[in-house]
C-alpha atoms as a PDB file:
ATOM      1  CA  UNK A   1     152.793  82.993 118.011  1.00  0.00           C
ATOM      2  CA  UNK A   2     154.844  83.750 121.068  1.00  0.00           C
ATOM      3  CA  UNK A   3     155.549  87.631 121.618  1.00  0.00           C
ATOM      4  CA  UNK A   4     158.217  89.691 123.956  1.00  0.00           C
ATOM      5  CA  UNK A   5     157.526  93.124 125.043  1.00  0.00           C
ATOM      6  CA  UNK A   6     160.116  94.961 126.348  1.00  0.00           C
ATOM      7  CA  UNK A   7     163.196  96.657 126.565  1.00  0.00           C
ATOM      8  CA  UNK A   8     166.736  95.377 123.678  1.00  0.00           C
ATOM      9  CA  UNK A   9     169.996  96.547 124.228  1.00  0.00           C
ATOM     10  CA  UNK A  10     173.489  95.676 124.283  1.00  0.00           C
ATOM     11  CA  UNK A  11     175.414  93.496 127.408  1.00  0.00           C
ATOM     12  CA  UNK A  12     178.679  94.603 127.747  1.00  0.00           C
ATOM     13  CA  UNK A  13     180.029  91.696 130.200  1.00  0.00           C
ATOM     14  CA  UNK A  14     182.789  92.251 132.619  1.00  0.00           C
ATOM     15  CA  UNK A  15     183.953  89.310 134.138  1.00  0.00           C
ATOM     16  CA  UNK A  16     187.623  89.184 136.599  1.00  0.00           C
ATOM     17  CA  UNK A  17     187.488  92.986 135.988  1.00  0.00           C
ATOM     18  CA  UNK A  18     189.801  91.910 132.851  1.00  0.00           C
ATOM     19  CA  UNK A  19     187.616  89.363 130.505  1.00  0.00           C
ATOM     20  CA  UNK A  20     184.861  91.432 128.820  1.00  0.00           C
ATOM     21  CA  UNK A  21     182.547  90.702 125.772  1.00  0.00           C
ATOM     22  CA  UNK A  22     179.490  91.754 124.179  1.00  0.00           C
ATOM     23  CA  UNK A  23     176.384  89.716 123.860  1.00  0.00           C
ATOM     24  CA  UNK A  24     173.076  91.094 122.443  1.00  0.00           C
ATOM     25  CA  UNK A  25     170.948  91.413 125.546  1.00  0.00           C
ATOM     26  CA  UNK A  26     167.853  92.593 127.604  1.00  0.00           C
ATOM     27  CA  UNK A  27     165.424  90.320 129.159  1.00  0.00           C
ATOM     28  CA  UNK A  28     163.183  89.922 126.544  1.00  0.00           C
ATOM     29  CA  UNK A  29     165.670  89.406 123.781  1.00  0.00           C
ATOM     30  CA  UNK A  30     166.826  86.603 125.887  1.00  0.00           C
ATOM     31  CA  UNK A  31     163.924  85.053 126.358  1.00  0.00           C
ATOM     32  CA  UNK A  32     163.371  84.846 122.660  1.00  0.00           C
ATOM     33  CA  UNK A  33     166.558  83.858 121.598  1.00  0.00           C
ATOM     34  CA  UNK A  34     166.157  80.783 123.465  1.00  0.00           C
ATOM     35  CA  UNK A  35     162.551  80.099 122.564  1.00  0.00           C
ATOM     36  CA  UNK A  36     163.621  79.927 119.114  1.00  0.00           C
ATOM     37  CA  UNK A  37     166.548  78.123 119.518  1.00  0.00           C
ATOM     38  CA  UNK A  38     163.575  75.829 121.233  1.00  0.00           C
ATOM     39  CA  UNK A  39     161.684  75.748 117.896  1.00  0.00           C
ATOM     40  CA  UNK A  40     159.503  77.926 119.255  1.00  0.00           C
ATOM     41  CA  UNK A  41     158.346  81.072 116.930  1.00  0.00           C
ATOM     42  CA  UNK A  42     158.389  84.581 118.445  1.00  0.00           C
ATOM     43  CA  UNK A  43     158.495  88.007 117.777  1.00  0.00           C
ATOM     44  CA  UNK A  44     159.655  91.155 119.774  1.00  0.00           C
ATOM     45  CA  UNK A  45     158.095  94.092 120.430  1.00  0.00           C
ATOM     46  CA  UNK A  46     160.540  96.938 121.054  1.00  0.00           C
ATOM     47  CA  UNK A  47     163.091 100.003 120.548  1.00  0.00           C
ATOM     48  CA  UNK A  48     166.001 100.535 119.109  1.00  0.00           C
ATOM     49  CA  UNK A  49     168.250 103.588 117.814  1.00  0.00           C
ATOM     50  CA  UNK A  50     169.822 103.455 114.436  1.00  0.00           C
ATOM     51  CA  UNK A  51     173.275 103.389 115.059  1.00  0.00           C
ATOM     52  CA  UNK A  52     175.784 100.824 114.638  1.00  0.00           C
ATOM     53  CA  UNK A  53     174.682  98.927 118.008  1.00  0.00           C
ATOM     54  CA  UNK A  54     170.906  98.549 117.120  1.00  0.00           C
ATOM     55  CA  UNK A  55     172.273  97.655 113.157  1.00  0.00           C
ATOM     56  CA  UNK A  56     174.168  94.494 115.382  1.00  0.00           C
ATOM     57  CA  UNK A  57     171.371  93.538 117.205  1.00  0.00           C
ATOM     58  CA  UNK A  58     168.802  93.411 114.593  1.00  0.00           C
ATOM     59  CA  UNK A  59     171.154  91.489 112.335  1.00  0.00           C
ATOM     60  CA  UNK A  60     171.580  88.891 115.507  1.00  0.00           C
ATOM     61  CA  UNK A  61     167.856  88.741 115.843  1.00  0.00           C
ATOM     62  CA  UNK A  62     167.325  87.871 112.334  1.00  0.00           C
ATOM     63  CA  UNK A  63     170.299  85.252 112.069  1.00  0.00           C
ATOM     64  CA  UNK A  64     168.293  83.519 114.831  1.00  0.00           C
ATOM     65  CA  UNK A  65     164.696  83.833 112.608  1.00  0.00           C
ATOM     66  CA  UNK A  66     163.093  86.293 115.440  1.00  0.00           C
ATOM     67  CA  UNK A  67     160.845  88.592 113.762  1.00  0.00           C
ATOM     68  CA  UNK A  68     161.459  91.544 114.069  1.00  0.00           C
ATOM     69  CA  UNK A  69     159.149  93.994 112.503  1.00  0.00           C
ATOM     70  CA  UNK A  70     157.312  95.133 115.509  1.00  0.00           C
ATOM     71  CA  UNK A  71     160.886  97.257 116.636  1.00  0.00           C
ATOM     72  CA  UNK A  72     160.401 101.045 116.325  1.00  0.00           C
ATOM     73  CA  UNK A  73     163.506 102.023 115.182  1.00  0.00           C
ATOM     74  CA  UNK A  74     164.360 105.750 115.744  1.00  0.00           C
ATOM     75  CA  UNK A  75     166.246 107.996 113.639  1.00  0.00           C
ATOM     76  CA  UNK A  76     168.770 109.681 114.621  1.00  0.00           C
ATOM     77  CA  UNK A  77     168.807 107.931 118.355  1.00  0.00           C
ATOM     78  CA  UNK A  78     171.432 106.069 119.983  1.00  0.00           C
ATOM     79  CA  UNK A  79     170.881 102.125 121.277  1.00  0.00           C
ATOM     80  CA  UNK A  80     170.499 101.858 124.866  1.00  0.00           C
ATOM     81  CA  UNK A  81     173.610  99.710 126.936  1.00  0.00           C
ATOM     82  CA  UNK A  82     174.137  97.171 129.458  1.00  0.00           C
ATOM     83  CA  UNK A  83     177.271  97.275 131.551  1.00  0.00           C
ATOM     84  CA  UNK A  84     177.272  94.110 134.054  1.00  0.00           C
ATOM     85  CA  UNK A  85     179.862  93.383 135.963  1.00  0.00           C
ATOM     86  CA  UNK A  86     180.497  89.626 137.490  1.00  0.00           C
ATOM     87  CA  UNK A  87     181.208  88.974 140.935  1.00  0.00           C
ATOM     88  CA  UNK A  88     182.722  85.236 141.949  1.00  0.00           C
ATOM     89  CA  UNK A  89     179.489  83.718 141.701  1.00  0.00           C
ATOM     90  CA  UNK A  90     178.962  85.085 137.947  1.00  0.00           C
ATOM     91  CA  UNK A  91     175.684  87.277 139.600  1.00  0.00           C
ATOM     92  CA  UNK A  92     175.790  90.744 137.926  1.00  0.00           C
ATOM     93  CA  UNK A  93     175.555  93.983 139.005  1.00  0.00           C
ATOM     94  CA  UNK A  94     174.275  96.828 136.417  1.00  0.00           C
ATOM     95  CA  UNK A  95     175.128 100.575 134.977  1.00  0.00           C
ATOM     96  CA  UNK A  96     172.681 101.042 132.161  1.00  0.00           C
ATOM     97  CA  UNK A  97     172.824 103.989 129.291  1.00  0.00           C
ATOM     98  CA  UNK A  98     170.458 105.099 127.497  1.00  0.00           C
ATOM     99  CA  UNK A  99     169.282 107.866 125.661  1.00  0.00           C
ATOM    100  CA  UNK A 100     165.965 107.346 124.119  1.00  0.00           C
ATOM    101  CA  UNK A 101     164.035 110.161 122.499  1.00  0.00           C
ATOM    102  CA  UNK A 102     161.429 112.497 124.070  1.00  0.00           C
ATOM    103  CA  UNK A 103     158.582 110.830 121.576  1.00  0.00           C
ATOM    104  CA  UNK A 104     158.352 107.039 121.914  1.00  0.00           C
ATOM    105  CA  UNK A 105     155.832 105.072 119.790  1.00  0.00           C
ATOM    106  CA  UNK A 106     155.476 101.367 120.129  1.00  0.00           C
ATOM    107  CA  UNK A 107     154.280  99.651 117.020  1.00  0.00           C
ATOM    108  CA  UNK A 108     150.629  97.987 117.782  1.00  0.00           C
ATOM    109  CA  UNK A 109     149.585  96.761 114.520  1.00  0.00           C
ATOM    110  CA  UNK A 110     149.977  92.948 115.324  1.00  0.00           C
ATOM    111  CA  UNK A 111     147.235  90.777 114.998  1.00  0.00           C
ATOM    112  CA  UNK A 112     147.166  88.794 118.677  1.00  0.00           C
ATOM    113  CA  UNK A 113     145.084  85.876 118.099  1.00  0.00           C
ATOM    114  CA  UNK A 114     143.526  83.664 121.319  1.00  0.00           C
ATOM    115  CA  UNK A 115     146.056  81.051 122.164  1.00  0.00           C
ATOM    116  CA  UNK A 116     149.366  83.088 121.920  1.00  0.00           C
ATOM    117  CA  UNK A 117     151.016  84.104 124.498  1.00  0.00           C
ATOM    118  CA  UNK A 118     152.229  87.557 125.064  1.00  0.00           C
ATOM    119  CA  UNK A 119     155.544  87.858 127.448  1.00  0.00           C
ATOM    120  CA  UNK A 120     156.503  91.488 129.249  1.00  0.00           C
ATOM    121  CA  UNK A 121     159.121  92.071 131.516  1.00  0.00           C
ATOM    122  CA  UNK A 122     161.292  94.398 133.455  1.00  0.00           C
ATOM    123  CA  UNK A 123     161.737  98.002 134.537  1.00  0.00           C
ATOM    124  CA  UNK A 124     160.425  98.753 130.847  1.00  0.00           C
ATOM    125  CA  UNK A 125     157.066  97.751 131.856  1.00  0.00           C
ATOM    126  CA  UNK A 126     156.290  99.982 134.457  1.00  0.00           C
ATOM    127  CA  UNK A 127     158.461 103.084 133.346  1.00  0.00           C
ATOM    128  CA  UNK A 128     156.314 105.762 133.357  1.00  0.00           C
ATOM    129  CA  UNK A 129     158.059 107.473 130.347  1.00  0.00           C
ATOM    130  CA  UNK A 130     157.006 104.561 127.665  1.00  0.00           C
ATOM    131  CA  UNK A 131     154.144 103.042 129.963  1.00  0.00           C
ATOM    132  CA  UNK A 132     151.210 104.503 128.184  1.00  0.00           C
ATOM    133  CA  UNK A 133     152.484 102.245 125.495  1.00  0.00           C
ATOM    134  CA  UNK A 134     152.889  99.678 127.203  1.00  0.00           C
ATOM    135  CA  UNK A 135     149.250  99.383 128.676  1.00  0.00           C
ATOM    136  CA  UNK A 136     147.740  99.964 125.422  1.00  0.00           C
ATOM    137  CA  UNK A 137     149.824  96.593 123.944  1.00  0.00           C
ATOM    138  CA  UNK A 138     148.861  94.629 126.826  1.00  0.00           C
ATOM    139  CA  UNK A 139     145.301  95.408 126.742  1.00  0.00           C
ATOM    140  CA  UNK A 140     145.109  94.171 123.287  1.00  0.00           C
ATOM    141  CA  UNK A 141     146.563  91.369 123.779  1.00  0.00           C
ATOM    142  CA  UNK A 142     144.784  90.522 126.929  1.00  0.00           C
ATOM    143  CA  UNK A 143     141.031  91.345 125.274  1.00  0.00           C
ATOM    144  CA  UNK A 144     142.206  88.825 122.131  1.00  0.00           C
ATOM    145  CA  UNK A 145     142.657  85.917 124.269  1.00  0.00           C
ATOM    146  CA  UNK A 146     146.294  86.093 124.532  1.00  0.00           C
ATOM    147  CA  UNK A 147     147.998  84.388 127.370  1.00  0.00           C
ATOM    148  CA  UNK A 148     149.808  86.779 129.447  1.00  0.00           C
ATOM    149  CA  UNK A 149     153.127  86.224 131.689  1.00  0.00           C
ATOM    150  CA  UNK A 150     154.612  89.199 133.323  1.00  0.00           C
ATOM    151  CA  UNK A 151     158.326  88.546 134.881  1.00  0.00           C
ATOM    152  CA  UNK A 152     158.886  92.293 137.187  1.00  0.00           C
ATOM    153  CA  UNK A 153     162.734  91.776 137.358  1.00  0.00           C
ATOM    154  CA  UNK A 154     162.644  94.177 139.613  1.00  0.00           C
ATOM    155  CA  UNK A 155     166.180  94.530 140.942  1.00  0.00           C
ATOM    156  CA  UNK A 156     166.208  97.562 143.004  1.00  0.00           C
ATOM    157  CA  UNK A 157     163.604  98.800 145.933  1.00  0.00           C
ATOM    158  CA  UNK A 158     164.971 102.372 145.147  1.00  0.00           C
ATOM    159  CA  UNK A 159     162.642 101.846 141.818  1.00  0.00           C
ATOM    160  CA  UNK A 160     159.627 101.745 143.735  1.00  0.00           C
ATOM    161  CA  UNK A 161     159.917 105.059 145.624  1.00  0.00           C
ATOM    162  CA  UNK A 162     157.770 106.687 142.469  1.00  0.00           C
ATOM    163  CA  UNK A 163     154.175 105.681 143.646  1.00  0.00           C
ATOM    164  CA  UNK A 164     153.220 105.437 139.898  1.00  0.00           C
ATOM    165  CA  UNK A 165     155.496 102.736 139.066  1.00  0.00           C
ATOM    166  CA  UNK A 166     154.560 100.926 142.116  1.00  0.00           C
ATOM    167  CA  UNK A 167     151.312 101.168 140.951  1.00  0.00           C
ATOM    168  CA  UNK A 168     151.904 100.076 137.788  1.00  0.00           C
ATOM    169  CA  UNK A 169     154.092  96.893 139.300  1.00  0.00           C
ATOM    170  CA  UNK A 170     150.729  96.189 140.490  1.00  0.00           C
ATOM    171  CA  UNK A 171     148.462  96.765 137.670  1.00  0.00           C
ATOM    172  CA  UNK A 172     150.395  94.008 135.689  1.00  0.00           C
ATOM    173  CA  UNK A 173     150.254  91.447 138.353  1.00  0.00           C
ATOM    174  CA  UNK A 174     146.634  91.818 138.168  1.00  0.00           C
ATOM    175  CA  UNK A 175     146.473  91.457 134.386  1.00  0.00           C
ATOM    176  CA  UNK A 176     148.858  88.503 133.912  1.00  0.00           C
ATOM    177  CA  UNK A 177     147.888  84.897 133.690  1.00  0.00           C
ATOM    178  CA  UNK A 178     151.565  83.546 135.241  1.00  0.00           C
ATOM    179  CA  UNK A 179     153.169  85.849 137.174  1.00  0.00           C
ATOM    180  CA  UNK A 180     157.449  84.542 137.450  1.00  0.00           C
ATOM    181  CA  UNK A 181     159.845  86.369 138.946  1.00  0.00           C
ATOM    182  CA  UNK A 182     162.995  85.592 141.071  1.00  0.00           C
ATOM    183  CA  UNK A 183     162.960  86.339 144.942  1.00  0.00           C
ATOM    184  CA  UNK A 184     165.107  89.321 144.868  1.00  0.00           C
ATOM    185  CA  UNK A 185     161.979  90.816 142.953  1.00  0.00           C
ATOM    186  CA  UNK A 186     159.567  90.301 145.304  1.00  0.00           C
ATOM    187  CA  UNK A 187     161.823  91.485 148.605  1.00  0.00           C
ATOM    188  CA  UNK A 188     162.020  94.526 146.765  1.00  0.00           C
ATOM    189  CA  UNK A 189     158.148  94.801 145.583  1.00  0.00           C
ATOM    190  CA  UNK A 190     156.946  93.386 148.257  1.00  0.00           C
ATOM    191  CA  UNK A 191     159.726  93.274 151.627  1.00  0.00           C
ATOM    192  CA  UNK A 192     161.323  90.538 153.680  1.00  0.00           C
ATOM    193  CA  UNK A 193     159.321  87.889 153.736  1.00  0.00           C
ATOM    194  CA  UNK A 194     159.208  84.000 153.205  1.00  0.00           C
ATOM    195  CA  UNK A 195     157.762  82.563 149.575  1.00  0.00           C
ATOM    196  CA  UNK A 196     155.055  81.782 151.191  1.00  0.00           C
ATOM    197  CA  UNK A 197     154.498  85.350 152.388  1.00  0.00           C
ATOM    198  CA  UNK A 198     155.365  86.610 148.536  1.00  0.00           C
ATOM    199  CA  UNK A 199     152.604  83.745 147.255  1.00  0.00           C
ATOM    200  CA  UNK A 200     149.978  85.165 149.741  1.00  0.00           C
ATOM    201  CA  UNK A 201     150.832  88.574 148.391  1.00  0.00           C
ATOM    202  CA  UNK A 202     150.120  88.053 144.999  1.00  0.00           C
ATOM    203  CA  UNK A 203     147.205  86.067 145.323  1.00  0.00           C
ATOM    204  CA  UNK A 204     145.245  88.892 147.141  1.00  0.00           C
ATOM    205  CA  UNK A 205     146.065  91.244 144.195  1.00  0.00           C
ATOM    206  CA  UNK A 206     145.367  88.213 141.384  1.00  0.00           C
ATOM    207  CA  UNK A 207     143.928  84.963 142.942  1.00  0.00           C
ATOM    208  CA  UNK A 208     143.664  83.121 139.643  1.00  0.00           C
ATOM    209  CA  UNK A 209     147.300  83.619 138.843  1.00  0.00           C
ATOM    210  CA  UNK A 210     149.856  80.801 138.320  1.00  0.00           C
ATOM    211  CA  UNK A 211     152.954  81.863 140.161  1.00  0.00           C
ATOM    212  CA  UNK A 212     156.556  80.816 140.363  1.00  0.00           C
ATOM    213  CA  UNK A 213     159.424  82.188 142.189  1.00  0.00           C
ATOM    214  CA  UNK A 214     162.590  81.408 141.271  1.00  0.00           C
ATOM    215  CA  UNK A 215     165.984  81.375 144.342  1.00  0.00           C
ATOM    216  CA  UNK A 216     168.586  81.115 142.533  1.00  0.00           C
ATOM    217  CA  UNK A 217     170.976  78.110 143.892  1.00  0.00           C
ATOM    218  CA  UNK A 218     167.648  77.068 146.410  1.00  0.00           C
ATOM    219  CA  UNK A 219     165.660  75.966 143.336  1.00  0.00           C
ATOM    220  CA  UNK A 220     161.796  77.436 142.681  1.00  0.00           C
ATOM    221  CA  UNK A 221     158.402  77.360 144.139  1.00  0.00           C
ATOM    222  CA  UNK A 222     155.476  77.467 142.586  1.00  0.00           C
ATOM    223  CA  UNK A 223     152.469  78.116 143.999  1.00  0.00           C
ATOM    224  CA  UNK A 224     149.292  76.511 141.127  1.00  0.00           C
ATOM    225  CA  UNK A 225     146.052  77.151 142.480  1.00  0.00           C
ATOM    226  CA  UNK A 226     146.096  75.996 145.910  1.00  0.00           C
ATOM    227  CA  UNK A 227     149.317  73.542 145.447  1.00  0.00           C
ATOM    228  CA  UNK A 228     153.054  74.208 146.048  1.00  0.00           C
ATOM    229  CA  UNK A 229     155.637  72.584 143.671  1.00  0.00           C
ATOM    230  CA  UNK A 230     159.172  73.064 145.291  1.00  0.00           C
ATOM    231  CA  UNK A 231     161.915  72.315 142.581  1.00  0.00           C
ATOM    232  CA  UNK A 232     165.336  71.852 143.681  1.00  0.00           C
ATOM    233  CA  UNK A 233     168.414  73.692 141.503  1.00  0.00           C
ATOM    234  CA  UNK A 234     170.327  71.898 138.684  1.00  0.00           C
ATOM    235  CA  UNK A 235     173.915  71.534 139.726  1.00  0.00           C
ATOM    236  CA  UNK A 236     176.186  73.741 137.484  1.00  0.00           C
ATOM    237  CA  UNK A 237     179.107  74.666 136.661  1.00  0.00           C
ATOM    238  CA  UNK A 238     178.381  78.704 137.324  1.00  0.00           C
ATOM    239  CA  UNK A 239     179.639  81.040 134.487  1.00  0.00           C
ATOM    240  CA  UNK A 240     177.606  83.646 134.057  1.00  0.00           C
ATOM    241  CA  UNK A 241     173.927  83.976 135.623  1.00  0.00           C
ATOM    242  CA  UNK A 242     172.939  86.901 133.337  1.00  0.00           C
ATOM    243  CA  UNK A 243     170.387  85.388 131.111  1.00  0.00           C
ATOM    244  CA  UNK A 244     169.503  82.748 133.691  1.00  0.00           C
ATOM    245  CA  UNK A 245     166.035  83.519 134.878  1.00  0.00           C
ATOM    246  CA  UNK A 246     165.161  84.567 131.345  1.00  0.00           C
ATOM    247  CA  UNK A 247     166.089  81.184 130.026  1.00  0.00           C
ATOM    248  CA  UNK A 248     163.743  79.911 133.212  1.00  0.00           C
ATOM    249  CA  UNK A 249     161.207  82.212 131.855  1.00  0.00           C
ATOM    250  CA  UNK A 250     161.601  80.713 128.321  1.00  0.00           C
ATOM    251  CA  UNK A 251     161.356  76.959 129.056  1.00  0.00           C
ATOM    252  CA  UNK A 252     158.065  78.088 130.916  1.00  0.00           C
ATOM    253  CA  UNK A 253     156.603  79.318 127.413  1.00  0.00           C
ATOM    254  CA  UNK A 254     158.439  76.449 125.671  1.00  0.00           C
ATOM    255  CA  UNK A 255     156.456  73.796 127.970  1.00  0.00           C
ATOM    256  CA  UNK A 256     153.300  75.466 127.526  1.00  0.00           C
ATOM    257  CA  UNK A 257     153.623  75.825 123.520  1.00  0.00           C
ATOM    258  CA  UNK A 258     154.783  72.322 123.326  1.00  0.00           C
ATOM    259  CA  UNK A 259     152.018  70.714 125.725  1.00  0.00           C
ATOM    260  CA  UNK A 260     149.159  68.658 123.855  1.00  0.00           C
ATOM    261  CA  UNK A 261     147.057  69.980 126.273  1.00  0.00           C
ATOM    262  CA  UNK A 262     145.531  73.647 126.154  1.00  0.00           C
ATOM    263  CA  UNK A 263     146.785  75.721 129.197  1.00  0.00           C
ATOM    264  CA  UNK A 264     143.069  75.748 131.198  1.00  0.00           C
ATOM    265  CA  UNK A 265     143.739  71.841 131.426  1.00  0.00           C
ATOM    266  CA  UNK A 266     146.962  71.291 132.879  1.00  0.00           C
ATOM    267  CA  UNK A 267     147.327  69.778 135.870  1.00  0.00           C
ATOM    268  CA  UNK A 268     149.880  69.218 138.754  1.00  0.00           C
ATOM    269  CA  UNK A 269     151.816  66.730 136.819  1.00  0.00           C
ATOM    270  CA  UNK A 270     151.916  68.764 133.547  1.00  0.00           C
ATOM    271  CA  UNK A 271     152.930  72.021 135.424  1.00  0.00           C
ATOM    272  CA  UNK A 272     155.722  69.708 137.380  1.00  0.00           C
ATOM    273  CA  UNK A 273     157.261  68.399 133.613  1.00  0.00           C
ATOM    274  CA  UNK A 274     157.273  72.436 132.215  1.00  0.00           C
ATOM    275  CA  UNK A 275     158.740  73.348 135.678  1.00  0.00           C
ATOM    276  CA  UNK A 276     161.405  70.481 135.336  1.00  0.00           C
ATOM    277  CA  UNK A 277     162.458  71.591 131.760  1.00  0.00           C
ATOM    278  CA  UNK A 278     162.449  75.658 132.748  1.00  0.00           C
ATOM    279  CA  UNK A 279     165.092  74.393 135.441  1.00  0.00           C
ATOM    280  CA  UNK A 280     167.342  72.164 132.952  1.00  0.00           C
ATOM    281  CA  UNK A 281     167.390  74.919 130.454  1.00  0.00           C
ATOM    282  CA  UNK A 282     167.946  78.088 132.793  1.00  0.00           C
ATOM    283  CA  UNK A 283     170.669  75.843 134.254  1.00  0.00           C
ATOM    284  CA  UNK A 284     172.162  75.423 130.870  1.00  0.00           C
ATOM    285  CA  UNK A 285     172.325  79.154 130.420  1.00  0.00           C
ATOM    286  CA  UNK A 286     174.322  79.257 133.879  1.00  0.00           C
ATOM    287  CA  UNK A 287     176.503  77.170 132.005  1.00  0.00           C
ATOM    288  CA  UNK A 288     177.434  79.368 129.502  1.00  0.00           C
ATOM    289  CA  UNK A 289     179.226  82.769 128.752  1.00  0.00           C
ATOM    290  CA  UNK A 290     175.968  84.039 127.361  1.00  0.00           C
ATOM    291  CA  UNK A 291     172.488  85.091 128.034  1.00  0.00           C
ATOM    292  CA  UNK A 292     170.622  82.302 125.895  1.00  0.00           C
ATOM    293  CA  UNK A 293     171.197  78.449 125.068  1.00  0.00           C
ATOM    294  CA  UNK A 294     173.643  77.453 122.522  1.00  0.00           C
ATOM    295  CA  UNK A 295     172.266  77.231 118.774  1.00  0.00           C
ATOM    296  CA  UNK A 296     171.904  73.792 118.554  1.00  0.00           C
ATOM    297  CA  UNK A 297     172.858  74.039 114.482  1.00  0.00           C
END
């Protein structure tokens, strides 16, 4: 089973300051959506409120055969939003609302068995108001053999000025078997710097870490124990890149889940074939006016 851990809520998309639409959203949710619409089974661990927002999103989720039982749902609370807004080159820029309640309990009751794979992302992570939580889901899933991939999309320095979550930005790097994230996250974890600079980073907090950082139109790197695999960009059509490194994210998980391999084993050439199809699919998102693939029924 794959799981997502982190933060659900609803896009509100503003494109030419006069096209808008609504797309269930958040990193995680995006991830998933495309996973299954990969044939890949997942489940999300989350929040929502109970208003008419989180009654939409759930009902999406299910439509797309996500489960969804491990979503607190809080009474009386309102479903956090998303506004992006689209410059020419479809990259988004956020306001986020949210108004969670003072107590927030994550459901923990799932039964993480070794070979799944356990995604977190985001802000969410590291927030220090629902981090205890956090830890305490990752921990489990980490002692029961889970594979763990942490993606920071971190998208603003100013985040970091609270030395806790900075310290917490670093606690998951050290717990997380692939660590993915774009470049803009690690200029602002980590400051100007090459990928190479970024890849030397990591490694002295996690040296047995798989890492990959995506650039946007330049492609990826990936840095697999002592080898580099640069992947050049799929040429696209740009839409929309909300939902892009998500989708990257997701065809990661998809090649692993789909290899006939176990993960310990793979090699150069097996990482270069997952790499390939993360690329394909998060430039098929790119593609799109929506933060997953198309359901292909």
């Amino acid at each position: 089973m794959i799981y997502t851990l982190g933060e659900i809520l609803l896009d509100i998309i503003i494109q030419d300051n006069n096209t808008t639409h609504a797309v269930a959203g958040g990193s995680v949710l995006n991830v998933s959506v495309t996973l299954v619409r990969k044939d890949v089974p997942v489940s999300i661990i989350s929040e929502t409120g109970d208003d008419k927002t989180s009654e939409f999103i759930l009902n999406f989720l299910q439509e797309n055969n996500i489960n969804t039982s491990y979503i607190t749902k809080y009474k009386n609370s309102k479903t956090p939003l998303a506004l992006a807004f689209l410059d020419k080159e479809g990259k988004p820029s956020y306001t986020f609302y949210k108004s969670y309640p003072d107590k927030r309990i994550l459901k923990k009751d799932m039964d993480f068995k070794s070979g799944d794979i356990l995604l977190f992302a985001s802000f969410y992570s590291v927030d220090t108001s629902i981090r205890p939580e956090v830890k305490k889901i990752i921990t489990k899933a980490k002692k029961s053999g889970c594979l763990i991939m942490y993606d920071p999309n971190i998208r603003h320095s100013g985040h970091l000025q609270n030395p806790m979550v900075a310290e917490n930005i670093i606690d998951n790097i050290k717990i997380a078997d692939i660590i993915k994230g774009s470049d803009e996250d690690f200029l602002n974890i980590f400051g100007k710097g090459s990928t190479d600079f970024w890849f030397e980073k990591i490694k002295k907090i996690n040296p047995a870490a798989s890492i990959i950082i995506t650039k946007g139109g330049k492609g990826s790197s990936a840095l697999i124990e002592n080898t580099v695999i640069n992947t050049e960009a799929e040429k696209v059509d740009v839409k929309s890149t909300v939902g892009a490194g998500d989708a990257y994210s997701a065809g990661v998980i998809s090649g692993i889940v789909k290899s006939s391999k176990e993960y310990k084993s793979f090699d150069i050439n097996d990482w270069k074939k997952i790499i390939k199809e993360a690329t394909e699919i998060s430039a098929e998102v790119c593609g799109l006016n929506q933060n997953y693939i198309n359901n292909p029924g």
